[in-house]
C-alpha atoms as a PDB file:
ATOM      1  CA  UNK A   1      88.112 107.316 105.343  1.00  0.00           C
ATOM      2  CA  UNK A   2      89.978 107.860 102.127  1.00  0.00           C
ATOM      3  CA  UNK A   3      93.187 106.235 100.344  1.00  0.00           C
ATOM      4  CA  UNK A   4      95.197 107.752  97.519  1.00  0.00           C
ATOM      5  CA  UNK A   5      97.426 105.821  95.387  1.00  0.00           C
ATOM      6  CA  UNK A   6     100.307 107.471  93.400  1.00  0.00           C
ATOM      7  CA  UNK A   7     104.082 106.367  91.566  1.00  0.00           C
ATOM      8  CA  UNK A   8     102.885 103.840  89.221  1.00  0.00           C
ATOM      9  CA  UNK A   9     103.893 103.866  85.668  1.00  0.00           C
ATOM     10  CA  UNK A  10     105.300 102.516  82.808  1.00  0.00           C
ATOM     11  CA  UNK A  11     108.590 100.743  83.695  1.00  0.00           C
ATOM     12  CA  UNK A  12     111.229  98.205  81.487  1.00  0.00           C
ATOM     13  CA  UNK A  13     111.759  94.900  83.424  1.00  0.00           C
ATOM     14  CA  UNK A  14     114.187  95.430  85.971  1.00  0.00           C
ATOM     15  CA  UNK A  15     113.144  98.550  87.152  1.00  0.00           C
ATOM     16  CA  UNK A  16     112.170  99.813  90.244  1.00  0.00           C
ATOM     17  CA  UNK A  17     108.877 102.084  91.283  1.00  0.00           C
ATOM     18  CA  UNK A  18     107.739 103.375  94.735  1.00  0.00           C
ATOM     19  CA  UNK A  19     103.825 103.237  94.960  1.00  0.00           C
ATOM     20  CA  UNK A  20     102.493 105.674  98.105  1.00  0.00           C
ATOM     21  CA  UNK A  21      98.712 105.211  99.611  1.00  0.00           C
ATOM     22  CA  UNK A  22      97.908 108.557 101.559  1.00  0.00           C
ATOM     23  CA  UNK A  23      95.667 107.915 103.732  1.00  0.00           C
ATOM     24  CA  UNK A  24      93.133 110.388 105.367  1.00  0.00           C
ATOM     25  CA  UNK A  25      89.715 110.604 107.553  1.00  0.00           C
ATOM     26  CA  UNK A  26      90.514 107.938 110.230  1.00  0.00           C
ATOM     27  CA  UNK A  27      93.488 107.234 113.218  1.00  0.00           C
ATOM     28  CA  UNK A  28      96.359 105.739 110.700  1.00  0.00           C
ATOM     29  CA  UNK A  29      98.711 104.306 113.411  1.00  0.00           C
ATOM     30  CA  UNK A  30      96.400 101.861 114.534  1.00  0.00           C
ATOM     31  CA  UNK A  31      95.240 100.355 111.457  1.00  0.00           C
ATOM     32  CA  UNK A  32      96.557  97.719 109.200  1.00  0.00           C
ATOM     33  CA  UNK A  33      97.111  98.206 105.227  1.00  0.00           C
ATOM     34  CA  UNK A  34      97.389  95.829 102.112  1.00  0.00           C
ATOM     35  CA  UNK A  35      98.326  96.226  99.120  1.00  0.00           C
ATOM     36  CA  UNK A  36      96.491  94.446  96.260  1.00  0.00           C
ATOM     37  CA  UNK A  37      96.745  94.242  92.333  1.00  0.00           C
ATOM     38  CA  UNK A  38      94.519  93.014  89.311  1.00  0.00           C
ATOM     39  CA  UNK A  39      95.758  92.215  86.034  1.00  0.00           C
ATOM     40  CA  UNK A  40      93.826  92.654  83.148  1.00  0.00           C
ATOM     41  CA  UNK A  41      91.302  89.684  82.570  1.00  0.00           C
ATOM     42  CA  UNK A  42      92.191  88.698  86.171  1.00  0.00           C
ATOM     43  CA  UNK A  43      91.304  88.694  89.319  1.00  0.00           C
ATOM     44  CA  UNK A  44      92.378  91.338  92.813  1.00  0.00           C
ATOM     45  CA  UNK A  45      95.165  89.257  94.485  1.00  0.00           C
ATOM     46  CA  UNK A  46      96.864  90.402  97.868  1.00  0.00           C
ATOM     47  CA  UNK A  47     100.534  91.571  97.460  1.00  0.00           C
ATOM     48  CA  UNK A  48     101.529  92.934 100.529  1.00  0.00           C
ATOM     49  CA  UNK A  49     100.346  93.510 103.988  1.00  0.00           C
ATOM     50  CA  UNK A  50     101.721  95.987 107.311  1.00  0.00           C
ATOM     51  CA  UNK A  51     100.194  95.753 110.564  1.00  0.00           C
ATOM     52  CA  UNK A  52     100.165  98.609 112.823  1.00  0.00           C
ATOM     53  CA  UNK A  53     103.258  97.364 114.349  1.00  0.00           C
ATOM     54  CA  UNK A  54     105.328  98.000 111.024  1.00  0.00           C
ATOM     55  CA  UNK A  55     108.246  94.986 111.761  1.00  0.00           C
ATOM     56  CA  UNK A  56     104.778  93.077 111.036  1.00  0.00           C
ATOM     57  CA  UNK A  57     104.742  92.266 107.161  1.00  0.00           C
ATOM     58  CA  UNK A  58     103.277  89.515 104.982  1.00  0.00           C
ATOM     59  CA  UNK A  59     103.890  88.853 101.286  1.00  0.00           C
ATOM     60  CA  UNK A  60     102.375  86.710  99.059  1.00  0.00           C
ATOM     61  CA  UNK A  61     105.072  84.187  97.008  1.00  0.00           C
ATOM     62  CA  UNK A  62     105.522  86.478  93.757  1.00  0.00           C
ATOM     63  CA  UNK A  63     106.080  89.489  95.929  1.00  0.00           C
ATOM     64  CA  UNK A  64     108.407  87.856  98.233  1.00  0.00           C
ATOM     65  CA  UNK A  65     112.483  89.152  97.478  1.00  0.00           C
ATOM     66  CA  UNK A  66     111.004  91.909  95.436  1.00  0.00           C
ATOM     67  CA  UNK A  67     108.711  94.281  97.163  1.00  0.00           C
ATOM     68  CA  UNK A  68     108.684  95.862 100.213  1.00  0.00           C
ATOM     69  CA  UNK A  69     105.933  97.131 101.954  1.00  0.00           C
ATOM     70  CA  UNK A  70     106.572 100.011 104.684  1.00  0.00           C
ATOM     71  CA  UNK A  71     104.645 103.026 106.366  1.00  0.00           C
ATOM     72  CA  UNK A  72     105.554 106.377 107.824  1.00  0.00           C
ATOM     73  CA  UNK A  73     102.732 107.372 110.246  1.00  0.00           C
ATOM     74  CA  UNK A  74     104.009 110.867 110.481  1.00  0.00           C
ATOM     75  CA  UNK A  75     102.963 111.076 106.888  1.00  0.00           C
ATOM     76  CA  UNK A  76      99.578 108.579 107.070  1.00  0.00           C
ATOM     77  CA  UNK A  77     101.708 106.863 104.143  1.00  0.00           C
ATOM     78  CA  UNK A  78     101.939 103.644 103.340  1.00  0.00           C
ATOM     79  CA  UNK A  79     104.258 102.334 100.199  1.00  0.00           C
ATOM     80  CA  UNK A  80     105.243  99.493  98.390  1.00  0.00           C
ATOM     81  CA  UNK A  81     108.732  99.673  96.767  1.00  0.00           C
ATOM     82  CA  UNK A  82     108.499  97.525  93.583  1.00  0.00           C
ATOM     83  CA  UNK A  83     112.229  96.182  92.476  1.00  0.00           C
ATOM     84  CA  UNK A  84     113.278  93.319  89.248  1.00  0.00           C
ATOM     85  CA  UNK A  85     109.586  94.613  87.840  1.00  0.00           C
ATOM     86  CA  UNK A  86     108.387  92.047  84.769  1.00  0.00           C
ATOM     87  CA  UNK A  87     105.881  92.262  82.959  1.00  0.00           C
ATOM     88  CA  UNK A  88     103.354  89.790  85.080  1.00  0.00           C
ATOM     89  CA  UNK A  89     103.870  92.679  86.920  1.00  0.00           C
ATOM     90  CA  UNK A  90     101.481  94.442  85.083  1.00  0.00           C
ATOM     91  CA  UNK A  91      98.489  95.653  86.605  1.00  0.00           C
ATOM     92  CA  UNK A  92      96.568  98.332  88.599  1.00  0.00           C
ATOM     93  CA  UNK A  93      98.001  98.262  92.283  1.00  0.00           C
ATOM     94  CA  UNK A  94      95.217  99.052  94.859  1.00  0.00           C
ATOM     95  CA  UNK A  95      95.740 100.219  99.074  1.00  0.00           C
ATOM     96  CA  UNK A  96      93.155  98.754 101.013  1.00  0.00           C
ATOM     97  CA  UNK A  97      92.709  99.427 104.378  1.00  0.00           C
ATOM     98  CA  UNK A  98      92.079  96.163 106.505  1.00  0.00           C
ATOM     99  CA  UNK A  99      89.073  95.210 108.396  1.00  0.00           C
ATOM    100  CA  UNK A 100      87.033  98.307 106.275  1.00  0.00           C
ATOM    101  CA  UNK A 101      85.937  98.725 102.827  1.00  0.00           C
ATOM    102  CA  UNK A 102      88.028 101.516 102.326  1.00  0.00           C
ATOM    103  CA  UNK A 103      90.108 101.229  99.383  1.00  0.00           C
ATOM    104  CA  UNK A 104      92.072 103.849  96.965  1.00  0.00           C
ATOM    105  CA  UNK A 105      91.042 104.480  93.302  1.00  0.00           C
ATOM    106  CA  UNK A 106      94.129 102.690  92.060  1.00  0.00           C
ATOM    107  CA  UNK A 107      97.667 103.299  90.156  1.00  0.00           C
ATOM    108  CA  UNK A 108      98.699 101.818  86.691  1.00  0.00           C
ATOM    109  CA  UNK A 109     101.795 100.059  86.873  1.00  0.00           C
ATOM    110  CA  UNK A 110     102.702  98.943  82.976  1.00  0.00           C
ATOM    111  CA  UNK A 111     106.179  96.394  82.702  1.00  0.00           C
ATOM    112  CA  UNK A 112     107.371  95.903  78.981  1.00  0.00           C
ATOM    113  CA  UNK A 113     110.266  95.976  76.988  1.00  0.00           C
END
Protein backbone atom coordinates (compact mmCIF):
# COMPACT_ATOMS: atom_id res chain seq x y z
CA UNK A 1 0.00 0.00 0.00
CA UNK A 2 0.92 3.62 -0.45
CA UNK A 3 0.01 7.07 1.38
CA UNK A 4 0.49 10.55 -0.02
CA UNK A 5 0.54 13.55 2.04
CA UNK A 6 -0.20 17.06 0.58
CA UNK A 7 -1.50 20.97 1.93
CA UNK A 8 1.15 21.68 4.33
CA UNK A 9 2.94 24.91 4.33
CA UNK A 10 4.05 27.87 5.74
CA UNK A 11 1.21 29.49 7.76
CA UNK A 12 1.06 32.80 10.46
CA UNK A 13 -0.48 31.67 13.82
CA UNK A 14 -4.03 31.59 13.50
CA UNK A 15 -4.31 30.15 10.32
CA UNK A 16 -5.88 27.33 9.03
CA UNK A 17 -4.43 24.37 6.54
CA UNK A 18 -6.14 21.18 5.22
CA UNK A 19 -3.52 18.25 5.07
CA UNK A 20 -4.95 15.19 2.59
CA UNK A 21 -3.31 11.44 2.79
CA UNK A 22 -4.32 9.63 -0.58
CA UNK A 23 -4.23 6.49 -0.07
CA UNK A 24 -3.75 3.65 -2.70
CA UNK A 25 -2.89 -0.30 -3.13
CA UNK A 26 -5.18 -1.75 -0.38
CA UNK A 27 -9.35 -1.80 0.57
CA UNK A 28 -9.51 1.95 2.24
CA UNK A 29 -12.99 1.62 3.87
CA UNK A 30 -12.01 -0.91 6.16
CA UNK A 31 -8.93 0.39 7.54
CA UNK A 32 -8.10 2.81 10.23
CA UNK A 33 -5.72 6.04 9.74
CA UNK A 34 -3.58 8.34 12.09
CA UNK A 35 -2.15 11.14 11.72
CA UNK A 36 1.27 11.80 13.33
CA UNK A 37 3.87 14.75 13.50
CA UNK A 38 7.65 15.27 14.52
CA UNK A 39 9.14 18.43 15.37
CA UNK A 40 12.51 19.14 14.75
CA UNK A 41 14.88 17.64 17.52
CA UNK A 42 11.77 15.67 18.62
CA UNK A 43 10.18 12.82 18.60
CA UNK A 44 6.79 11.21 16.08
CA UNK A 45 3.77 11.90 18.38
CA UNK A 46 0.12 10.75 17.41
CA UNK A 47 -2.26 13.67 16.50
CA UNK A 48 -5.21 12.26 15.25
CA UNK A 49 -6.85 9.00 14.64
CA UNK A 50 -10.31 7.71 12.31
CA UNK A 51 -11.52 4.32 12.48
CA UNK A 52 -13.26 2.82 9.65
CA UNK A 53 -16.45 3.87 11.14
CA UNK A 54 -15.60 7.71 10.61
CA UNK A 55 -18.00 9.11 13.84
CA UNK A 56 -14.92 7.10 15.48
CA UNK A 57 -12.12 9.79 16.24
CA UNK A 58 -9.38 10.19 18.85
CA UNK A 59 -7.16 13.21 19.51
CA UNK A 60 -4.39 13.63 21.50
CA UNK A 61 -4.70 16.88 24.19
CA UNK A 62 -2.86 19.59 21.90
CA UNK A 63 -4.97 18.58 18.96
CA UNK A 64 -8.14 18.51 20.79
CA UNK A 65 -10.56 21.97 19.78
CA UNK A 66 -8.24 22.49 16.90
CA UNK A 67 -7.99 19.76 14.39
CA UNK A 68 -10.22 17.64 12.85
CA UNK A 69 -9.58 14.52 11.41
CA UNK A 70 -12.13 13.16 8.62
CA UNK A 71 -12.14 10.74 5.49
CA UNK A 72 -14.01 10.49 2.23
CA UNK A 73 -13.79 6.83 1.07
CA UNK A 74 -15.07 7.70 -2.32
CA UNK A 75 -11.80 9.52 -2.65
CA UNK A 76 -9.39 6.90 -0.40
CA UNK A 77 -8.73 10.41 1.42
CA UNK A 78 -8.13 11.00 4.64
CA UNK A 79 -7.47 14.81 6.07
CA UNK A 80 -6.72 16.66 8.96
CA UNK A 81 -8.05 20.28 9.01
CA UNK A 82 -5.51 22.28 11.09
CA UNK A 83 -7.28 25.64 12.69
CA UNK A 84 -5.57 28.54 15.58
CA UNK A 85 -2.05 26.99 14.00
CA UNK A 86 1.12 28.22 16.43
CA UNK A 87 4.15 27.74 16.01
CA UNK A 88 4.59 24.36 18.32
CA UNK A 89 2.75 23.54 15.50
CA UNK A 90 5.63 23.23 13.55
CA UNK A 91 6.60 20.10 12.14
CA UNK A 92 6.38 17.44 9.36
CA UNK A 93 2.78 15.84 9.58
CA UNK A 94 2.88 12.08 8.62
CA UNK A 95 -0.53 9.52 7.55
CA UNK A 96 0.01 6.26 8.85
CA UNK A 97 -2.09 3.59 8.19
CA UNK A 98 -2.95 1.50 11.43
CA UNK A 99 -2.10 -2.00 12.18
CA UNK A 100 0.65 -1.80 8.92
CA UNK A 101 3.83 -0.11 8.38
CA UNK A 102 2.54 1.83 5.74
CA UNK A 103 3.16 5.37 6.14
CA UNK A 104 3.32 8.58 3.64
CA UNK A 105 6.60 10.48 2.89
CA UNK A 106 5.40 13.46 4.88
CA UNK A 107 4.21 17.32 4.50
CA UNK A 108 6.01 20.44 6.01
CA UNK A 109 3.81 22.42 7.99
CA UNK A 110 5.98 25.77 9.12
CA UNK A 111 3.88 28.31 11.91
CA UNK A 112 5.69 31.77 12.44
CA UNK A 113 5.05 35.22 12.55
Amino acid sequence: GQLVESGGGSVQPGDSLRLSCVAAGFPFSGAAFSWYRQAPGKEREHVATIYSTATLTEYSDSAKGRFTISRDNRKSTVYLQLTDLQPEDTGVYYCHRLNYDTWGQGTQVTVSS
